[in-house]
PDB file of N, CA and C in Angstrom:
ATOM      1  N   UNK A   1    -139.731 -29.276  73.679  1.00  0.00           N
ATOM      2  CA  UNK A   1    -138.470 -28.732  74.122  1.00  0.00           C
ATOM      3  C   UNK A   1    -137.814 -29.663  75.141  1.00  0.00           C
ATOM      4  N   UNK A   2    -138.314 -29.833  76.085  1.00  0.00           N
ATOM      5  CA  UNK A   2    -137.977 -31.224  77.414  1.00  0.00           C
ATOM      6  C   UNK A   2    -137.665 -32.350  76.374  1.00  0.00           C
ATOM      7  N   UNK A   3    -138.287 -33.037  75.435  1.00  0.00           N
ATOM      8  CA  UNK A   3    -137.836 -33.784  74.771  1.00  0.00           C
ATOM      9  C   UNK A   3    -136.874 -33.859  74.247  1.00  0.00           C
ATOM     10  N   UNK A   4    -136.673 -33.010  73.121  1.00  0.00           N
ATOM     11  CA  UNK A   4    -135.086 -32.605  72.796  1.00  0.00           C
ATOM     12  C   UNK A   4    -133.915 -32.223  73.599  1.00  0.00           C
ATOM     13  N   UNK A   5    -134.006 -31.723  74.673  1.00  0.00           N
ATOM     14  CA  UNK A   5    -132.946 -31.946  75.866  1.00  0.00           C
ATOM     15  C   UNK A   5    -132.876 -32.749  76.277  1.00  0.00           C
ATOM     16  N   UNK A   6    -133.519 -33.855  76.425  1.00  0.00           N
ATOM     17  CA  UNK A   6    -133.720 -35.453  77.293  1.00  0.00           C
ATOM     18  C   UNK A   6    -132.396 -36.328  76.198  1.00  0.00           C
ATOM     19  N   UNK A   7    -132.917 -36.475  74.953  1.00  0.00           N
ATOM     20  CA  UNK A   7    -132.236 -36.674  73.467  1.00  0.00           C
ATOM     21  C   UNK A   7    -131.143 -36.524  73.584  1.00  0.00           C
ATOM     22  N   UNK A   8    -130.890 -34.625  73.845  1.00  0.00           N
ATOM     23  CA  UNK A   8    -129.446 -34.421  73.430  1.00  0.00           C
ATOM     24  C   UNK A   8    -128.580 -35.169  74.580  1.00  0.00           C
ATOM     25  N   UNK A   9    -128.973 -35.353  75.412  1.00  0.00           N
ATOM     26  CA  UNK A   9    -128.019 -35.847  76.834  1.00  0.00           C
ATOM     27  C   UNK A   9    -127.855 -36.925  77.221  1.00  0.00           C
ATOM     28  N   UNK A  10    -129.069 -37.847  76.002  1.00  0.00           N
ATOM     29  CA  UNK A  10    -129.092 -39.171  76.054  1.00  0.00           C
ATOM     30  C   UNK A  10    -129.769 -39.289  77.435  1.00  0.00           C
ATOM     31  N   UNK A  11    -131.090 -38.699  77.784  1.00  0.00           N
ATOM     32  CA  UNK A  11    -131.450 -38.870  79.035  1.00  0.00           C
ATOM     33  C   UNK A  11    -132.745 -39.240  78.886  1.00  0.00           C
ATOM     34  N   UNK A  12    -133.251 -39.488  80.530  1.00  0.00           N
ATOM     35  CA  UNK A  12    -135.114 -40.098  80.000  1.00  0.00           C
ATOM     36  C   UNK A  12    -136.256 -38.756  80.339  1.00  0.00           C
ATOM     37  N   UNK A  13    -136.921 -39.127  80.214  1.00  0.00           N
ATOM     38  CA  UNK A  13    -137.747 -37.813  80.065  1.00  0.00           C
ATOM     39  C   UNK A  13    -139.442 -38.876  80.754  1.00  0.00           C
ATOM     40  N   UNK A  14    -139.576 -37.998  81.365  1.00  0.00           N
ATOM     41  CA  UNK A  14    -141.257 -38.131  82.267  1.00  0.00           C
ATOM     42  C   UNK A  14    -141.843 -37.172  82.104  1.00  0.00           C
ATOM     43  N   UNK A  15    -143.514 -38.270  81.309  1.00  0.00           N
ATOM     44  CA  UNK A  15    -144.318 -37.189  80.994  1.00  0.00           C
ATOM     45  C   UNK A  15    -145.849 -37.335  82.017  1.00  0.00           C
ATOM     46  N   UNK A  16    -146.126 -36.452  82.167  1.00  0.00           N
ATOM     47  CA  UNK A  16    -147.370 -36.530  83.389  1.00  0.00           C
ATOM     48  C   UNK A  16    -148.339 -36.936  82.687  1.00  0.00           C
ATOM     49  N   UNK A  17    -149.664 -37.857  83.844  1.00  0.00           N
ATOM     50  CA  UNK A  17    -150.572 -37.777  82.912  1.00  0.00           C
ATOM     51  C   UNK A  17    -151.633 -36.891  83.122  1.00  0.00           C
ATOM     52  N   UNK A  18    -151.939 -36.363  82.491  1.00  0.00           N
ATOM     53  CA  UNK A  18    -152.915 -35.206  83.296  1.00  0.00           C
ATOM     54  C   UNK A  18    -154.125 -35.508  83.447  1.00  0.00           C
ATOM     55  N   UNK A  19    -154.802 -36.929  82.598  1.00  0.00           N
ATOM     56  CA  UNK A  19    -156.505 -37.132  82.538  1.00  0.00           C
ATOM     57  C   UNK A  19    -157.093 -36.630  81.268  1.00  0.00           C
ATOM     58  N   UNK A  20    -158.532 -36.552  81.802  1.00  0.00           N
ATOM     59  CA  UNK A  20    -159.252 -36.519  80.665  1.00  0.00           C
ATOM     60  C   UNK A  20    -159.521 -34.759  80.530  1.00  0.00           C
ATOM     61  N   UNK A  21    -159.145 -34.051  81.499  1.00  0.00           N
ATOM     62  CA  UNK A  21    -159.560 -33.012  81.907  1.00  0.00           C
ATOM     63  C   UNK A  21    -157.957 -31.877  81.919  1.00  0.00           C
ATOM     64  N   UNK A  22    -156.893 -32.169  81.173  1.00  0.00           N
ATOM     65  CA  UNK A  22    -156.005 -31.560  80.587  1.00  0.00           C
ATOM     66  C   UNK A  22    -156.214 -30.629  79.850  1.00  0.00           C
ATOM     67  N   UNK A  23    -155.305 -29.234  80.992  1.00  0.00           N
ATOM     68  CA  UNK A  23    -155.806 -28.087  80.381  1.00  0.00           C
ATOM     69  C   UNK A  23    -155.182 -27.870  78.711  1.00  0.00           C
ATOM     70  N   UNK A  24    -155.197 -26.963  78.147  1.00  0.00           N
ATOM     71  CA  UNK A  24    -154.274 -26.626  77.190  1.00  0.00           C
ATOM     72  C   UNK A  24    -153.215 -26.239  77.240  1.00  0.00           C
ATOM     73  N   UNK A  25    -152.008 -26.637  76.546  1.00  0.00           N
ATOM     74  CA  UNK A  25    -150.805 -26.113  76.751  1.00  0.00           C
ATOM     75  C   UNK A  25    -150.546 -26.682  77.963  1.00  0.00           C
ATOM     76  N   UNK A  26    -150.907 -27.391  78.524  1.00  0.00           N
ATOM     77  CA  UNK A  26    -149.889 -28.222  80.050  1.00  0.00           C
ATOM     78  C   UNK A  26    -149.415 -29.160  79.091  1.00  0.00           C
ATOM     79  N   UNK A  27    -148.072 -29.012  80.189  1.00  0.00           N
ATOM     80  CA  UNK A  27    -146.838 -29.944  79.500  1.00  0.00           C
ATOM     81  C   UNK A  27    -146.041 -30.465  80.302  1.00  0.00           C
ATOM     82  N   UNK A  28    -146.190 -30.032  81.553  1.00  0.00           N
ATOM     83  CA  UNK A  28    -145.405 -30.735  82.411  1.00  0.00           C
ATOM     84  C   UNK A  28    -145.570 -30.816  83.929  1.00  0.00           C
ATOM     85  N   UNK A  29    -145.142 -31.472  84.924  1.00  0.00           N
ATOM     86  CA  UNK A  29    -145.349 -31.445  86.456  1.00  0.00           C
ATOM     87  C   UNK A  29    -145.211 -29.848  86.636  1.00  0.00           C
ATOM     88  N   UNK A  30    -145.132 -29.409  86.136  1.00  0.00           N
ATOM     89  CA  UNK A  30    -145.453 -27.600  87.291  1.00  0.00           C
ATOM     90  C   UNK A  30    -146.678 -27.511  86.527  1.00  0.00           C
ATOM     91  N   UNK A  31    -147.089 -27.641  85.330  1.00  0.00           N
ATOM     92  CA  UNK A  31    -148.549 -27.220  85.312  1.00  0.00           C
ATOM     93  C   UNK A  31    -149.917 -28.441  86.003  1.00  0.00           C
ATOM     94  N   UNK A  32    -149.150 -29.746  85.938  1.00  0.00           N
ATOM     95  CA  UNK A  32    -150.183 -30.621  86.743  1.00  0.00           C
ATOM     96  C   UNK A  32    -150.194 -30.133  88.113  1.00  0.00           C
ATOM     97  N   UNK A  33    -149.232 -29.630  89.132  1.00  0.00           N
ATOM     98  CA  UNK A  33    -149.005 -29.628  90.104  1.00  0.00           C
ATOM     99  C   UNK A  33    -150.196 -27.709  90.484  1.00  0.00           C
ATOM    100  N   UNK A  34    -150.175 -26.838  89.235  1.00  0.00           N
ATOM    101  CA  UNK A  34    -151.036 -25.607  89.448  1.00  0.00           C
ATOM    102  C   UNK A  34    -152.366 -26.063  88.972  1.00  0.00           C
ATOM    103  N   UNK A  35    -152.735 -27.279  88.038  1.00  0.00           N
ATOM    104  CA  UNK A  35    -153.984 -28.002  88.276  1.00  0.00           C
ATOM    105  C   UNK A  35    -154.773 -28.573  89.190  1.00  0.00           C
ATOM    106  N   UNK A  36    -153.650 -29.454  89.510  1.00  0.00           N
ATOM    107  CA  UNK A  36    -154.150 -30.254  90.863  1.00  0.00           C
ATOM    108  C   UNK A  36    -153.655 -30.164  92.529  1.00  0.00           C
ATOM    109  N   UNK A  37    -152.927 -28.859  92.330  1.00  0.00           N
ATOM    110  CA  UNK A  37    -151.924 -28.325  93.863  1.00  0.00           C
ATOM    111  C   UNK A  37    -153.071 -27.705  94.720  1.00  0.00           C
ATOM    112  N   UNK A  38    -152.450 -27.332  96.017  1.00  0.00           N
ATOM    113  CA  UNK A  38    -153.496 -26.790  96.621  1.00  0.00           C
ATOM    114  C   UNK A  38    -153.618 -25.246  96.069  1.00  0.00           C
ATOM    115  N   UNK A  39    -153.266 -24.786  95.679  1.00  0.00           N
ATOM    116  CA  UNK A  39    -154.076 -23.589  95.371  1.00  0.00           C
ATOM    117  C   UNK A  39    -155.371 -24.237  94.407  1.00  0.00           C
ATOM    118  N   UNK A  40    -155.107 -24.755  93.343  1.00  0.00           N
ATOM    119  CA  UNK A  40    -156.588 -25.075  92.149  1.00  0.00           C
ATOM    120  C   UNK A  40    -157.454 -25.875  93.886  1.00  0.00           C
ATOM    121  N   UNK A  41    -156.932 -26.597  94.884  1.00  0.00           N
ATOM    122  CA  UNK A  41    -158.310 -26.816  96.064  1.00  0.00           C
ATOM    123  C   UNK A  41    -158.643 -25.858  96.622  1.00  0.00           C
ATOM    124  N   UNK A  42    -157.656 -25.070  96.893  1.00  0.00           N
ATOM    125  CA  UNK A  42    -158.362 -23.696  97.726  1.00  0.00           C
ATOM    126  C   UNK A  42    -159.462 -23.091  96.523  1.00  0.00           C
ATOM    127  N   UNK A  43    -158.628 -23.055  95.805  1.00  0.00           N
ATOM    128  CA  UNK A  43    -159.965 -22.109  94.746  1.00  0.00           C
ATOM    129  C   UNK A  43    -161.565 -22.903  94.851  1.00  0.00           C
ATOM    130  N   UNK A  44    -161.253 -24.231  95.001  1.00  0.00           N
ATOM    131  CA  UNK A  44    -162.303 -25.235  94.568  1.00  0.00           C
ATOM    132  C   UNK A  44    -163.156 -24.921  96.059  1.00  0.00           C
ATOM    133  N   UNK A  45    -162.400 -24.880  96.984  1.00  0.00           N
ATOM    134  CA  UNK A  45    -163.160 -24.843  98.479  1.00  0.00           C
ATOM    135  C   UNK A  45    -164.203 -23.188  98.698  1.00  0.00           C
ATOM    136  N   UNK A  46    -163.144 -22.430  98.295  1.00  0.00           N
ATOM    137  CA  UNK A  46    -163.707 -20.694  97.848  1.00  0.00           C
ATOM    138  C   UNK A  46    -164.883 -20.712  96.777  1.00  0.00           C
ATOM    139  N   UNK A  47    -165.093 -21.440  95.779  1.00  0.00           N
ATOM    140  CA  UNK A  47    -166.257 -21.754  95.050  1.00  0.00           C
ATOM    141  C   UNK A  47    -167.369 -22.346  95.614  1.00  0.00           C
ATOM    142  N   UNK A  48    -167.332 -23.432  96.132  1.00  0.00           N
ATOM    143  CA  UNK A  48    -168.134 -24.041  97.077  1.00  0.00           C
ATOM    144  C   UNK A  48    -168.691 -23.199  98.294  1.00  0.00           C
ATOM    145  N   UNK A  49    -168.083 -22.625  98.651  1.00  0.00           N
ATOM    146  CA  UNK A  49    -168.420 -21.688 100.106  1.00  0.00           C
ATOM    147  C   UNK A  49    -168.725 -20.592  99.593  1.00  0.00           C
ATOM    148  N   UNK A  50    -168.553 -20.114  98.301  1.00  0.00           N
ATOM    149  CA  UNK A  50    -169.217 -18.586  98.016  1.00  0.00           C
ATOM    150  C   UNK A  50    -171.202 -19.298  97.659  1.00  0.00           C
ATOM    151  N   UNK A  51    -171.048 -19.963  97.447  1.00  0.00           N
ATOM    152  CA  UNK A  51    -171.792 -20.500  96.272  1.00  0.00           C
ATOM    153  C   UNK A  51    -173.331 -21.225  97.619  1.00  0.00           C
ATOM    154  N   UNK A  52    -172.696 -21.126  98.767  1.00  0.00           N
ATOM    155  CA  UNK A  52    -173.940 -21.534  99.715  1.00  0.00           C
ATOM    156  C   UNK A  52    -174.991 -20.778  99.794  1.00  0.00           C
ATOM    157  N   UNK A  53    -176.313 -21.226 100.362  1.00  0.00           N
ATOM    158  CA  UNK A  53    -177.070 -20.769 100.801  1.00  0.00           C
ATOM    159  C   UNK A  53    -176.794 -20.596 102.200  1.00  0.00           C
ATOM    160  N   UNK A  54    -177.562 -19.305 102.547  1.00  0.00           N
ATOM    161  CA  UNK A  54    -177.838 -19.529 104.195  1.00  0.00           C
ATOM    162  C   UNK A  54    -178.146 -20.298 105.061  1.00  0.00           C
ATOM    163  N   UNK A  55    -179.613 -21.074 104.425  1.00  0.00           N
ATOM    164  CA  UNK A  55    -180.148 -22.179 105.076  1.00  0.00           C
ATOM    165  C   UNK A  55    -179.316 -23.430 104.741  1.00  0.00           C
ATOM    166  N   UNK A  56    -178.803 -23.674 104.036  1.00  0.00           N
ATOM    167  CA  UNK A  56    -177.640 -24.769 103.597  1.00  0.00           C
ATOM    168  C   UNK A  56    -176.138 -24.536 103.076  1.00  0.00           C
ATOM    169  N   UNK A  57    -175.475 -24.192 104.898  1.00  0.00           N
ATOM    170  CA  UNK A  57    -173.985 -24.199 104.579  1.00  0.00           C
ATOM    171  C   UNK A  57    -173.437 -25.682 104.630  1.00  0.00           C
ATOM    172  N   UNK A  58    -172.260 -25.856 104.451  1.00  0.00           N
ATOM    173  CA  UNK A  58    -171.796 -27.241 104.003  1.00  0.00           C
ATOM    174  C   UNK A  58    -170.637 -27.477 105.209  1.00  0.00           C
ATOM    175  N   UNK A  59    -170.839 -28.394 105.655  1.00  0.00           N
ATOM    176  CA  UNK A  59    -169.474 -28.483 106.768  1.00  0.00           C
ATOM    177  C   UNK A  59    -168.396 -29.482 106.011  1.00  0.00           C
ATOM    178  N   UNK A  60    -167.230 -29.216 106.802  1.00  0.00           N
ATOM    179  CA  UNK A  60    -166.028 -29.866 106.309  1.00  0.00           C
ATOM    180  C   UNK A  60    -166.000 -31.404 105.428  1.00  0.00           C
ATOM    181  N   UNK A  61    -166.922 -31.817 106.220  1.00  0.00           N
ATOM    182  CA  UNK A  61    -167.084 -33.663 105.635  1.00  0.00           C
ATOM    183  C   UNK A  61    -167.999 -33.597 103.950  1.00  0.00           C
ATOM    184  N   UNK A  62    -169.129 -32.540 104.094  1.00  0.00           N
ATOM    185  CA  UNK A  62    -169.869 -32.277 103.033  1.00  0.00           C
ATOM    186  C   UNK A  62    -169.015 -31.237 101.816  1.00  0.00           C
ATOM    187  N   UNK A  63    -167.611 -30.719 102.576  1.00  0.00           N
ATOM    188  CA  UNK A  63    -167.096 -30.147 100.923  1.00  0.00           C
ATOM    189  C   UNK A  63    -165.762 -31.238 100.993  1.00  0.00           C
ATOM    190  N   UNK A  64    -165.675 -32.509 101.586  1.00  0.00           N
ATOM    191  CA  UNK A  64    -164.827 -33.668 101.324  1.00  0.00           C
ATOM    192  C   UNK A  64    -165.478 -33.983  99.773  1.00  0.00           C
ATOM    193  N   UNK A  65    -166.488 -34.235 100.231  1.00  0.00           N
ATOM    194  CA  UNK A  65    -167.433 -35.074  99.517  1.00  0.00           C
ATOM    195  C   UNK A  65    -167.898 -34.566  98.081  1.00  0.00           C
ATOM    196  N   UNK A  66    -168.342 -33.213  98.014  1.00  0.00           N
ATOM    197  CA  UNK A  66    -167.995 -32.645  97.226  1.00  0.00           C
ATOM    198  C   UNK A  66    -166.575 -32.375  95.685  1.00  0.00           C
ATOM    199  N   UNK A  67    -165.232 -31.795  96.432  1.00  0.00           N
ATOM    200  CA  UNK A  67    -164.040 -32.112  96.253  1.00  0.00           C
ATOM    201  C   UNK A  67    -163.884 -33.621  95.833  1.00  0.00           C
ATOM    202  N   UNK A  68    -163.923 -34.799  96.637  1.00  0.00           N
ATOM    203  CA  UNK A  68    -163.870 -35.596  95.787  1.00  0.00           C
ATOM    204  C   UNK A  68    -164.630 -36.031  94.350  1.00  0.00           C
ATOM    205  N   UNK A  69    -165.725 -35.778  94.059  1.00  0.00           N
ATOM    206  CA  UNK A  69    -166.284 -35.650  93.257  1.00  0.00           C
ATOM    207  C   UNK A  69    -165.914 -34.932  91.856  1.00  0.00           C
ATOM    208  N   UNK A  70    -164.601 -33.960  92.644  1.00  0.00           N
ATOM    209  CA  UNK A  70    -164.498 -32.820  91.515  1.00  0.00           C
ATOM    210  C   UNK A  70    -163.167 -33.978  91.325  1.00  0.00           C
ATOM    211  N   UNK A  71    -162.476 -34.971  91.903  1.00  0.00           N
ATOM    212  CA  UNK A  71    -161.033 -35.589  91.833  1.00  0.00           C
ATOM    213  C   UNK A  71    -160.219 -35.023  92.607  1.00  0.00           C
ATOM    214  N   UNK A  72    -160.573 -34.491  93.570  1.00  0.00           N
ATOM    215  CA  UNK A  72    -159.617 -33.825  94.723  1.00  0.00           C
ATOM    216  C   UNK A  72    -159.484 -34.845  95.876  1.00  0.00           C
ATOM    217  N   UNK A  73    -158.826 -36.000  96.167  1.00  0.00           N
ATOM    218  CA  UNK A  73    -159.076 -37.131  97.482  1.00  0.00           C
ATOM    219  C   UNK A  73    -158.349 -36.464  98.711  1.00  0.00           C
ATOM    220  N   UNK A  74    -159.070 -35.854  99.569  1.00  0.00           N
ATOM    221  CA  UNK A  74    -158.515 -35.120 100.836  1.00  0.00           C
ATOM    222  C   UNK A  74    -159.189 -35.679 101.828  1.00  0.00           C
ATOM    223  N   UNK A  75    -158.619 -35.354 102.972  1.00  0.00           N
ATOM    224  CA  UNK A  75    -159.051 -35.634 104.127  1.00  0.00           C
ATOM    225  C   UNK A  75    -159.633 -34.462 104.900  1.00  0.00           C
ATOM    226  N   UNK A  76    -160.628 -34.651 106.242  1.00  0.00           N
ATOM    227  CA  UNK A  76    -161.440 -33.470 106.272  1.00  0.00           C
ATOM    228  C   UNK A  76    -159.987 -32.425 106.618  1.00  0.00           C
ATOM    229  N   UNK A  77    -159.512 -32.796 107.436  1.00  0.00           N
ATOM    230  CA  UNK A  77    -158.582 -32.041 108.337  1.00  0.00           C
ATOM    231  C   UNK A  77    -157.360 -31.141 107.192  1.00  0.00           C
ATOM    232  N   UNK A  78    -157.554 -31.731 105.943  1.00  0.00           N
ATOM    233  CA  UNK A  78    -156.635 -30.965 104.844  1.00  0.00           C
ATOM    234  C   UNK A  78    -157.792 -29.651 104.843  1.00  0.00           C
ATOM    235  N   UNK A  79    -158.962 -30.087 104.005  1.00  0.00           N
ATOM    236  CA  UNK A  79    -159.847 -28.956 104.149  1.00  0.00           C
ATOM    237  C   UNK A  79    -160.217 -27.837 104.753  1.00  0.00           C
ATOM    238  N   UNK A  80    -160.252 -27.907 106.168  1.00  0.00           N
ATOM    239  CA  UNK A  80    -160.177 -27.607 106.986  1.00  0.00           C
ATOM    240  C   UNK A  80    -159.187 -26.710 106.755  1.00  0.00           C
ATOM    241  N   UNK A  81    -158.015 -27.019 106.851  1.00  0.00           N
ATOM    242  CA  UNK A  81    -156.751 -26.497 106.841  1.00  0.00           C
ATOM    243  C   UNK A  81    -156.905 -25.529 105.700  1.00  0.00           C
ATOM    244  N   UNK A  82    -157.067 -25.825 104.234  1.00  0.00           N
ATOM    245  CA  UNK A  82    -156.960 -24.777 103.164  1.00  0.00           C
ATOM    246  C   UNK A  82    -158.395 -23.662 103.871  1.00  0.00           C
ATOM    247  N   UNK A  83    -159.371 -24.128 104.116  1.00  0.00           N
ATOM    248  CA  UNK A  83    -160.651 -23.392 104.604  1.00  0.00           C
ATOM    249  C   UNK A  83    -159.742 -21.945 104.870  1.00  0.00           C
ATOM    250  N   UNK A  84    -159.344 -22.483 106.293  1.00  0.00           N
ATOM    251  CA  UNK A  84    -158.968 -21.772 107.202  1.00  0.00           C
ATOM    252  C   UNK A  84    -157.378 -21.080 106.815  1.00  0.00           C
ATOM    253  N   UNK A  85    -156.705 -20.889 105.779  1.00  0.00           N
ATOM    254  CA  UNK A  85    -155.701 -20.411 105.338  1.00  0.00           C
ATOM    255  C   UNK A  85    -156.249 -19.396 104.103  1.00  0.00           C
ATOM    256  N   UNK A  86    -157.174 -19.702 103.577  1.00  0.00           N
ATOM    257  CA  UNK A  86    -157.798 -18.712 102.632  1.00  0.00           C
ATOM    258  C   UNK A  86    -159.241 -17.959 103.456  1.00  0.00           C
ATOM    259  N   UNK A  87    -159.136 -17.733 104.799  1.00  0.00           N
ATOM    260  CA  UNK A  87    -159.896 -16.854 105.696  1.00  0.00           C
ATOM    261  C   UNK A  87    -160.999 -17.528 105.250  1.00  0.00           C
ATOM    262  N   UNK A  88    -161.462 -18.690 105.157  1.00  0.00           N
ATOM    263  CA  UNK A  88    -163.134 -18.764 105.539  1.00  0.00           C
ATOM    264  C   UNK A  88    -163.497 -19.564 107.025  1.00  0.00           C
ATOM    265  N   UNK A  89    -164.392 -18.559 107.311  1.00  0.00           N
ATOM    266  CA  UNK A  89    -164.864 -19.750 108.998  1.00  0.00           C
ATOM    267  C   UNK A  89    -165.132 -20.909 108.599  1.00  0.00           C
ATOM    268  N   UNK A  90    -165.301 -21.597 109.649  1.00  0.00           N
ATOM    269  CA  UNK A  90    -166.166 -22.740 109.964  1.00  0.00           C
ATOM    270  C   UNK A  90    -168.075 -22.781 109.613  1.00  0.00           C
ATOM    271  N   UNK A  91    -168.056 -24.244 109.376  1.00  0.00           N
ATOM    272  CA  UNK A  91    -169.890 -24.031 108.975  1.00  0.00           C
ATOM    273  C   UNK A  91    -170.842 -23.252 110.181  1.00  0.00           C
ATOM    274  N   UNK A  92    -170.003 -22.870 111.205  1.00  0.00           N
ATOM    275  CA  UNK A  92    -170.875 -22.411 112.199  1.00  0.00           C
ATOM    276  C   UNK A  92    -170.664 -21.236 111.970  1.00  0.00           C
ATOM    277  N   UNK A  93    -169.528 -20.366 111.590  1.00  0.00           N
ATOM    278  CA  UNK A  93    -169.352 -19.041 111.591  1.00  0.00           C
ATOM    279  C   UNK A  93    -169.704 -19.033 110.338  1.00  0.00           C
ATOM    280  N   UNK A  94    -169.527 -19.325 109.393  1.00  0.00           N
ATOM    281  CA  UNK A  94    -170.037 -19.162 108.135  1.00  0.00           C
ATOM    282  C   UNK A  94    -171.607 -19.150 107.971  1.00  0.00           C
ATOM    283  N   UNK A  95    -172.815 -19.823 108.476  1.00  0.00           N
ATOM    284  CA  UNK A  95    -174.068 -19.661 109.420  1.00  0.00           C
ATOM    285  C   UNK A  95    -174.588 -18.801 109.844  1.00  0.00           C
ATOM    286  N   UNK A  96    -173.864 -18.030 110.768  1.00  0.00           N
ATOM    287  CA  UNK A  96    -174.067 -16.706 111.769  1.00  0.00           C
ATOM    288  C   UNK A  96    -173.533 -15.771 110.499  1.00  0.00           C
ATOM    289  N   UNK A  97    -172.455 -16.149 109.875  1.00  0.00           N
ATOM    290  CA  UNK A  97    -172.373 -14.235 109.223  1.00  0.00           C
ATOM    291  C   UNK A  97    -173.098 -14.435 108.109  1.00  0.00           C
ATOM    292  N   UNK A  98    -173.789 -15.462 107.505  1.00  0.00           N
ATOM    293  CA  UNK A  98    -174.681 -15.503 106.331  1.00  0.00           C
ATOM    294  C   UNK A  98    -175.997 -15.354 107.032  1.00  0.00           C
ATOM    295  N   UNK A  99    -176.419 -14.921 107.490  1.00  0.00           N
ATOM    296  CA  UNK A  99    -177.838 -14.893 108.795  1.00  0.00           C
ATOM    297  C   UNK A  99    -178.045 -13.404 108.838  1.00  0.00           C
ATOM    298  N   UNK A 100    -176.144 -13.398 109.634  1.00  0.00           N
ATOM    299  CA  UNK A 100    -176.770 -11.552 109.369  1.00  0.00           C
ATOM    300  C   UNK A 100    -176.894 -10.605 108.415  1.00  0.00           C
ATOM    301  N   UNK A 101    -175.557 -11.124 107.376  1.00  0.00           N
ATOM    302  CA  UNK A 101    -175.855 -10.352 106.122  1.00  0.00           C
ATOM    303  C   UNK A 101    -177.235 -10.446 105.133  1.00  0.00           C
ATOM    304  N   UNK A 102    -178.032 -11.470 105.711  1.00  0.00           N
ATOM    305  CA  UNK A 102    -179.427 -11.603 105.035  1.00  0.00           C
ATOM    306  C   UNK A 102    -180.227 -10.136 106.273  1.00  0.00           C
ATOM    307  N   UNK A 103    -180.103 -10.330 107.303  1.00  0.00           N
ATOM    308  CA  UNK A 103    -180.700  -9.094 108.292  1.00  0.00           C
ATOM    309  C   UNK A 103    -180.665  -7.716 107.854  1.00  0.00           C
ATOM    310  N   UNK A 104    -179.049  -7.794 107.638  1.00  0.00           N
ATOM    311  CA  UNK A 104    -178.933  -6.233 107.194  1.00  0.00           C
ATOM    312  C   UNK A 104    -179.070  -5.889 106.180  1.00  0.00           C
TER     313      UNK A 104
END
């Protein structure tokens, strides 16, 4: 459809590349951008942090490291930032309330 409007107007048309890992049906910068935007990192950071152990929570530099791995290149202080906008503590509070919910 973007194509044929580009055509009719005699105009250029940009197509994203999405990788090897292109969902279905993406077709354009708003679906690369709900692939690779910060919400798909927040989700990615919320996976990672559900997914700890007690004895091994992960601090900011260790879900960098992580995230990049998945193709996410952030800095700690972005992390951090989504962490803390989708309500999860810090590896220290995250520690203490995984400690006690093993208690109770």
């Amino acid at each position: 459809m973007a194509t044929e409007a580009a055509r009719s107007v005699g105009g250029m048309l940009a197509i994203p590349d999405f990788g090897a890992d292109r969902l279905e049906g993406a077709t354009d910068f708003n679906d690369m951008a709900q692939t690779r935007g910060a919400e798909a990192v927040k989700a990615q950071i919320r996976a990672l942090c559900d997914a700890e152990d007690a004895g091994d929570i992960l601090s900011d530099d260790q879900l960098v490291d992580l995230l990049r791995e998945k193709g996410f290149d952030l800095a700690r202080r972005t992390v951090a930032k989504y962490r803390e906008a989708i309500g999860i503590g810090s590896s220290v509070q995250r520690r203490r309330q995984k400690k006690l919910a093993r208690v109770a």
